[in-house]
Protein backbone atom coordinates (compact mmCIF):
# COMPACT_ATOMS: atom_id res chain seq x y z
CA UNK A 1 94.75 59.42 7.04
CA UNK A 2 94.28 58.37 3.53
CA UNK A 3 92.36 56.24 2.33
CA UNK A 4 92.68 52.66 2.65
CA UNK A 5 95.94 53.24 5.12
CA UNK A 6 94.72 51.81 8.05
CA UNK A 7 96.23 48.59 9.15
CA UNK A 8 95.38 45.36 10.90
CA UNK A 9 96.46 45.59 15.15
CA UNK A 10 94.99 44.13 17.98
CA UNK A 11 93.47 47.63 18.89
CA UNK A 12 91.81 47.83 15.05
CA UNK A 13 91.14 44.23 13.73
CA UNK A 14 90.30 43.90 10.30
CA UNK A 15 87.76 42.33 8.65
CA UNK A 16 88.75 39.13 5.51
CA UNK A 17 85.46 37.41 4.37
CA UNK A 18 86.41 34.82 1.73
CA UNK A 19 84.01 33.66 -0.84
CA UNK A 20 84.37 30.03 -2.49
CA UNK A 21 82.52 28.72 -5.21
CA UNK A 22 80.90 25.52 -4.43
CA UNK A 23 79.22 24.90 -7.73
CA UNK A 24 79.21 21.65 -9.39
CA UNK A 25 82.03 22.88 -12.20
CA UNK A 26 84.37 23.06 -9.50
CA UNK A 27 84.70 19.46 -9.62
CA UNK A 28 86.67 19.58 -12.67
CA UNK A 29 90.20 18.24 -12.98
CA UNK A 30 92.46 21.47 -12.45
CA UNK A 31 96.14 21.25 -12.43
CA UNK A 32 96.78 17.55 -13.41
CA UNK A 33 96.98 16.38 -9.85
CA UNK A 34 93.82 18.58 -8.22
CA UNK A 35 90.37 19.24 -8.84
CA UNK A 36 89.22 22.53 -8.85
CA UNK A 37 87.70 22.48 -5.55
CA UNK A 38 90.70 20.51 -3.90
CA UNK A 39 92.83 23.19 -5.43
CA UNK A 40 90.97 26.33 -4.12
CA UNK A 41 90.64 24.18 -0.18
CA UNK A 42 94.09 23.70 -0.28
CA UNK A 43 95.18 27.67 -0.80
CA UNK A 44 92.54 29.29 1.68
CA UNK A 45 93.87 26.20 4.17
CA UNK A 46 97.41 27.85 3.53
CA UNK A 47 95.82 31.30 3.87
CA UNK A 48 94.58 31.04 7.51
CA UNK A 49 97.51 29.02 8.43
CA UNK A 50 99.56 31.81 7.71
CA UNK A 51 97.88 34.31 9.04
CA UNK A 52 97.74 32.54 12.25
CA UNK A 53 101.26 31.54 12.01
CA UNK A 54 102.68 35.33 11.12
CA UNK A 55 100.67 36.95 14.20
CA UNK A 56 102.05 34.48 16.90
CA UNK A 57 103.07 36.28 19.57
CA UNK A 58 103.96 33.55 22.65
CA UNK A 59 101.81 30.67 23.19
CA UNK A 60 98.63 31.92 20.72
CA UNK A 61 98.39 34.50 17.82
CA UNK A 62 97.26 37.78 18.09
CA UNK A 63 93.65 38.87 17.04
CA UNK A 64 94.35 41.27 14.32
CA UNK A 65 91.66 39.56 12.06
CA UNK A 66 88.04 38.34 12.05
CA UNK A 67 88.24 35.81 8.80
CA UNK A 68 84.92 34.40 7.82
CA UNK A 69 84.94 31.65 4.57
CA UNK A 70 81.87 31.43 2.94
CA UNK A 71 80.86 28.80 0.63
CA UNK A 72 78.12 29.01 -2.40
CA UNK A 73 76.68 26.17 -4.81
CA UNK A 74 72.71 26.63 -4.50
CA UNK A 75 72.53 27.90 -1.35
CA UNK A 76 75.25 29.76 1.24
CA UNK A 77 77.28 27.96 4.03
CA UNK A 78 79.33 29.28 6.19
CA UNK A 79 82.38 26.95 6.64
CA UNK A 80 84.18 28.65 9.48
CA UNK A 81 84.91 31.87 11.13
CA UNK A 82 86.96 33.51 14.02
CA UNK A 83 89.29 35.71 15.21
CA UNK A 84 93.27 34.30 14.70
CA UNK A 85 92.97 33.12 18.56
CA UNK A 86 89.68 31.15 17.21
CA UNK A 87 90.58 29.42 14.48
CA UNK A 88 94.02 28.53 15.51
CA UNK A 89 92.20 26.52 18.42
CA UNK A 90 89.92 24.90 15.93
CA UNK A 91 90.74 23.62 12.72
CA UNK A 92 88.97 20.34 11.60
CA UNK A 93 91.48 18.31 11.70
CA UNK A 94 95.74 18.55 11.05
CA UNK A 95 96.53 16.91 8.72
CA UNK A 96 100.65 15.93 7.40
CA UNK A 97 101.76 17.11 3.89
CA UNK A 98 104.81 18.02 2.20
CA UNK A 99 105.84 21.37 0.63
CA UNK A 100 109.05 21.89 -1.63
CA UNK A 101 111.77 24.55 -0.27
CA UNK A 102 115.37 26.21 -0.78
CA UNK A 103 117.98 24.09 0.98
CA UNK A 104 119.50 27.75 0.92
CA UNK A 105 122.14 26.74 -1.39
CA UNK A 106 120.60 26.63 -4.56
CA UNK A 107 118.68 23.22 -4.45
CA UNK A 108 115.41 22.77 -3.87
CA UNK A 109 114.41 19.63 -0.21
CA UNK A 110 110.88 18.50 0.48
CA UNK A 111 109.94 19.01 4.23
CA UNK A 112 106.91 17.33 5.77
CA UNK A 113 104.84 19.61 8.24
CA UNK A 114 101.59 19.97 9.64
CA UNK A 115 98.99 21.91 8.00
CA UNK A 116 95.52 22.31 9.76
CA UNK A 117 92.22 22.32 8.18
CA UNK A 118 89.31 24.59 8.51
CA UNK A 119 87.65 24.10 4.45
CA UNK A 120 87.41 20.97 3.15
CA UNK A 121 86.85 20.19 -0.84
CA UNK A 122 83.01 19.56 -1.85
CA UNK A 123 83.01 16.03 -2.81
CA UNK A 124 78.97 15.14 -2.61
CA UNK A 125 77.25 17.87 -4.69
CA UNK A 126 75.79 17.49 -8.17
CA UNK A 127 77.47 18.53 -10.94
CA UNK A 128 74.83 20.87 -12.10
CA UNK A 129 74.91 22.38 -8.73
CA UNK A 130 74.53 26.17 -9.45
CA UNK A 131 76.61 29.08 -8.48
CA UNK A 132 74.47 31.54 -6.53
CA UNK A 133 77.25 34.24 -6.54
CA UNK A 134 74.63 37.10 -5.30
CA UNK A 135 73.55 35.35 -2.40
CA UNK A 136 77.12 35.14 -1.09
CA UNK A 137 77.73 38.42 -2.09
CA UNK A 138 74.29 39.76 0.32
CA UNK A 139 75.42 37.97 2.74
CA UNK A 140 78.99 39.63 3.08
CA UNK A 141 76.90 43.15 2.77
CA UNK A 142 75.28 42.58 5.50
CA UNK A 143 78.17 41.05 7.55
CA UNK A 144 80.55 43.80 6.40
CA UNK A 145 77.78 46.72 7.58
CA UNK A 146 77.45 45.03 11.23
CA UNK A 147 81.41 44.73 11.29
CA UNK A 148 81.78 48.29 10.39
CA UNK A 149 78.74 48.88 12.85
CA UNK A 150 80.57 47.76 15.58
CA UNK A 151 83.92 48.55 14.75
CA UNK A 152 84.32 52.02 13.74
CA UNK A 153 87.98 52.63 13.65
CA UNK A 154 88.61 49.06 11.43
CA UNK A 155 90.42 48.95 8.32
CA UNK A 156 88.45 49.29 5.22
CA UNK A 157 86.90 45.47 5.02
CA UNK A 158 88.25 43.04 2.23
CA UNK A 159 86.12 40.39 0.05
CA UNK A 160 88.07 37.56 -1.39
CA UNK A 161 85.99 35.99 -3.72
CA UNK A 162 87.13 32.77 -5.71
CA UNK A 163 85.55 31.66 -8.24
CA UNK A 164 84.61 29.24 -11.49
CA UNK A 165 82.79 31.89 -13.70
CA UNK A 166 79.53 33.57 -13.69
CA UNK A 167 76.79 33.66 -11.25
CA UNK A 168 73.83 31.10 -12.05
CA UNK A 169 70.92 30.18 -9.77
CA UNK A 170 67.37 29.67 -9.23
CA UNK A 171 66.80 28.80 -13.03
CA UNK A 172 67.04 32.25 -14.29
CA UNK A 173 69.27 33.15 -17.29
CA UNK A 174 72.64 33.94 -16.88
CA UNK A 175 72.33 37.27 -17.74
CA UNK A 176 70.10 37.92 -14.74
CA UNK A 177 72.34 36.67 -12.78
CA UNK A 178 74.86 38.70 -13.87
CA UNK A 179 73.04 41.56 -13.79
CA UNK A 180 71.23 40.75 -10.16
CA UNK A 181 74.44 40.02 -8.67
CA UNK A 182 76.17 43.09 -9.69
CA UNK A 183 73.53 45.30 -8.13
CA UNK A 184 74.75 43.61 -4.63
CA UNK A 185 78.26 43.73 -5.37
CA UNK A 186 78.01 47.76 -6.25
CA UNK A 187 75.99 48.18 -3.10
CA UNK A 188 79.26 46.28 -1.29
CA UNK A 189 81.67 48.69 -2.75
CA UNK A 190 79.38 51.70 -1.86
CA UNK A 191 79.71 50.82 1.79
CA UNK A 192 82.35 52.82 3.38
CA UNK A 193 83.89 52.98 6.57
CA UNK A 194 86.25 55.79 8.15
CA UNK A 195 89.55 53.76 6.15
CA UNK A 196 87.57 53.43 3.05
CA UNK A 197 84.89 51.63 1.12
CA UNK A 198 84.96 47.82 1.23
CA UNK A 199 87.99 46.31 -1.19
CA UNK A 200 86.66 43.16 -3.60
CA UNK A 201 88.96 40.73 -4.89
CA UNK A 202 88.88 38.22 -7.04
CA UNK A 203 90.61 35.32 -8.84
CA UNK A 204 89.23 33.13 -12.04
CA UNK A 205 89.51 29.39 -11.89
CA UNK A 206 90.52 28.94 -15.23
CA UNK A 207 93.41 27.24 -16.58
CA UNK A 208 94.56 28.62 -20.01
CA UNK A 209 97.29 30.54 -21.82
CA UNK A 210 96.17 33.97 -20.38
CA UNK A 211 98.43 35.33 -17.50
CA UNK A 212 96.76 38.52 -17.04
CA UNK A 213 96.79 39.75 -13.66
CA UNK A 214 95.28 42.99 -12.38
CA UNK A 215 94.09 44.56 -15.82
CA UNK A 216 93.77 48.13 -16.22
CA UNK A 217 90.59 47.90 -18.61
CA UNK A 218 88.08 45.66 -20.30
CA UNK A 219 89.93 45.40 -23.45
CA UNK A 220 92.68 43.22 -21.39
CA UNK A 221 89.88 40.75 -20.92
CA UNK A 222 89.85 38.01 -23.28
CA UNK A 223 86.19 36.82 -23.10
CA UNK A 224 83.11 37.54 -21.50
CA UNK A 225 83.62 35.71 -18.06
CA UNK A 226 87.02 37.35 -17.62
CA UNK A 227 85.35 41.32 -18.18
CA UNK A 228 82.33 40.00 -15.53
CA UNK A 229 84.76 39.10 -13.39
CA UNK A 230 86.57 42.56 -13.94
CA UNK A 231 83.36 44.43 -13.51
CA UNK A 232 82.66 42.75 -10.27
CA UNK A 233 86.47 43.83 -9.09
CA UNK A 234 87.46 46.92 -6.99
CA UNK A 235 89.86 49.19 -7.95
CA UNK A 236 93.27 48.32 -6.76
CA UNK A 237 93.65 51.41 -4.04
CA UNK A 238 96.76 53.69 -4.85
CA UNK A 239 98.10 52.17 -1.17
CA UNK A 240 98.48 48.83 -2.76
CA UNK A 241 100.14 50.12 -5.82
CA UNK A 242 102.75 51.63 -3.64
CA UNK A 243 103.34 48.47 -2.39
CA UNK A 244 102.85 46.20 -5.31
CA UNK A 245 105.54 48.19 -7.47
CA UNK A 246 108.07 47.74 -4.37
CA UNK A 247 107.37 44.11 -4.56
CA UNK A 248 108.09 43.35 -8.28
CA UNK A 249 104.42 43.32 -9.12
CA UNK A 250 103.07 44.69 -12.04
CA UNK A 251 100.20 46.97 -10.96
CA UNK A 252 99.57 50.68 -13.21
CA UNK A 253 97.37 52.95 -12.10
CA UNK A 254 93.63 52.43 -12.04
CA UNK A 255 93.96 48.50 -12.21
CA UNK A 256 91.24 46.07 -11.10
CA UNK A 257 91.96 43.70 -8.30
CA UNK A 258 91.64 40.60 -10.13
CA UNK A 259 93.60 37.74 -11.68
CA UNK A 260 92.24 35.46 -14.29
CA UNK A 261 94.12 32.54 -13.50
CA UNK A 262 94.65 30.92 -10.26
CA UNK A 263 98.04 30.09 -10.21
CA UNK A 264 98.46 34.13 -9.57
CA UNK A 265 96.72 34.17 -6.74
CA UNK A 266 99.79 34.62 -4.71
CA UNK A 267 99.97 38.08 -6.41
CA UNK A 268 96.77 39.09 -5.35
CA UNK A 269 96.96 37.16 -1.88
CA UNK A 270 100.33 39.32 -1.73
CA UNK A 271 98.55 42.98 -1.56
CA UNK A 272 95.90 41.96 0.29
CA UNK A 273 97.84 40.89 3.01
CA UNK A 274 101.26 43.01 3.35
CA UNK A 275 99.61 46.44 3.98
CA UNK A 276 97.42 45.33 5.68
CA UNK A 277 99.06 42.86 9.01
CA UNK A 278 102.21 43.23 8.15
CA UNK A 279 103.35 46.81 8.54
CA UNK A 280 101.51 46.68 11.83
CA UNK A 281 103.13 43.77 13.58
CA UNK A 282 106.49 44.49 15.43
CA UNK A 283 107.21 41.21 14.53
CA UNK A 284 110.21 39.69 16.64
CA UNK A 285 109.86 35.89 15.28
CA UNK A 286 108.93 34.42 12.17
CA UNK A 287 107.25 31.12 12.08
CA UNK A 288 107.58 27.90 9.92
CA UNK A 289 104.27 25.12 10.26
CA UNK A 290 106.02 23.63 13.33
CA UNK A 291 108.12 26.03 15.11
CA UNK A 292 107.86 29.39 16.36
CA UNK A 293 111.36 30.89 16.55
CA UNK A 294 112.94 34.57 15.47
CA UNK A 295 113.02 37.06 13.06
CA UNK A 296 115.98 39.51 14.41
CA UNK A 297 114.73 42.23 12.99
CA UNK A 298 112.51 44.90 13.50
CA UNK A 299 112.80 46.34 9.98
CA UNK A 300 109.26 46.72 8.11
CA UNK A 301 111.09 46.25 4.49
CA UNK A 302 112.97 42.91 5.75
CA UNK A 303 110.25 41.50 6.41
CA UNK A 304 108.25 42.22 3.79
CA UNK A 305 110.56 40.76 1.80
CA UNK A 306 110.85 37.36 3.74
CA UNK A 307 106.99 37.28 3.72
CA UNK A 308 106.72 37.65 0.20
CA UNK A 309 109.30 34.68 -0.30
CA UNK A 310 107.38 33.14 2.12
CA UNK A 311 104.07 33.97 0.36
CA UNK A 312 104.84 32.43 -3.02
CA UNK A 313 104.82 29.09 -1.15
CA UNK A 314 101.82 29.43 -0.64
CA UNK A 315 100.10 28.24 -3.52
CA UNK A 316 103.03 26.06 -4.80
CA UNK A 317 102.57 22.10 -4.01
């Protein structure tokens, strides 16, 4: 098998660790109605939900995923973690919110649902509350190596790291940091299992004029933060390209796996997540927040398509 083939299944569960920066600049205003923070809660929230929700099979989802969302200001908390099964059974709280959708005749309805809650927003840390990037990133190399230890037929692991700029901690300079943390995050894509080494990902909280999504080189990077962040990105595996071009998005050979702008998240969400669930599940039924009823189809390219419409919602309001 090539590399980076192998996909999520009850018999090979794959591993998603997300990393969120809890720093004190995610506090910051964001899109006009969100701060930063509130933002990035509300997407991962989505995330799981949807996970869970596309894996139901009966009365409770199938396990085809240990997801583990890991938080970082000065120090590293682990905010939840579990197999589907797991986490479906245990959210925080559920809370009611609205989402806008197709009528399906060319207008657009609001619907009210229920969305659950694992990660909530940091609302009581101080603003200069640092970023210790390499601390998150040691501990998903050593959770990745006793996953892979245990699990030797699992899909290449994947790192989903969002975040609000460079690493900063323990009052050394920022180039330290950098430097420091990149040392872990090379020893992370170094470790290899029999799919493939570890995948990183990662998406820029910024908000600005640049819409460039999986760059192909440092040059595409329009400031220092934005080639860190590229440095720190895997390669996009030729797998995903496969994919990516099928799906309308634009990924060349030998691009990073990295968007500098959060609203494109669903892009990267988007090849994270179809090759690797999604080609595996003989999915009979799809599944809205509240209702659990069927897809009749068994056709891998229908329903990729109806999860990538159903995707894009993800990280629209």
């Amino acid at each position: 098998m090539a590399s980076h083939e192998r996909i999520w299944s009850s018999a090979t569960p794959g591993l998603l660790i997300i990393l969120l920066d809890q720093s004190g600049s995610m506090l910051a205003p964001y899109d006009g109605h969100d701060t930063k923070t509130t933002f990035v809660s509300k997407a991962v929230n989505r995330i799981i939900g949807y996970l869970i929700e596309t894996n139901f099979d009966g009365e409770s989802p199938r396990n085809r995923c240990f997801i583990s969302v890991i938080g970082y200001g000065n120090d590293v908390t682990e905010l939840c973690s579990g197999y589907l099964k797991d986490l479906d059974a245990n959210p925080i709280r559920i809370e009611s919110t609205k989402k806008k959708m197709s009528d399906g005749a060319g207008g657009i309805i609001e619907v009210t649902y229920d969305q659950p809650v694992w990660v909530d927003p940091i609302s009581n840390v101080d603003k200069e509350e640092n970023s210790n990037m390499k601390k998150a990133f040691e501990s998903t190399l050593k959770t990745t190596k006793q996953w892979i230890a245990g699990h030797p037929e699992t899909p290449a692991p994947i790192v989903f790291n969002i975040s609000n700029g460079m690493p900063h901690y323990e009052g050394k300079s920022i180039e330290v940091c950098m430097v420091e943390t990149l040392e872990v995050v090379n020893q992370l894509k170094d470790t290899m299992c029999s799919d493939g080494n570890v995948l990183i990902y990662n998406a820029l909280m910024e908000k600005n004029d640049s819409t460039v999504s999986f760059p192909q080189s440092i040059e595409q990077c329009s400031n220092h933060v934005e080639q860190y962040i590229f440095e720190i990105s895997s390669a996009v595996p030729h797998s995903r390209e496969l994919i990516a071009k099928k799906e309308d998005i634009a990924i060349q050979k030998n691009s990073r796996a990295c968007v500098f702008n959060a609203n494109n998240m669903r892009d990267l969400v988007s090849i994270i997540q179809q090759k690797q669930i999604f080609l595996a599940a003989q999915v009979d039924e799809t599944k809205t927040a509240n209702t659990r009823s069927m897809i009749k189809t068994s056709k891998n390219d229908t329903i990729l398509s109806r999860i990538l419409k159903s995707l894009k919602a993800i990280f629209t309001k």
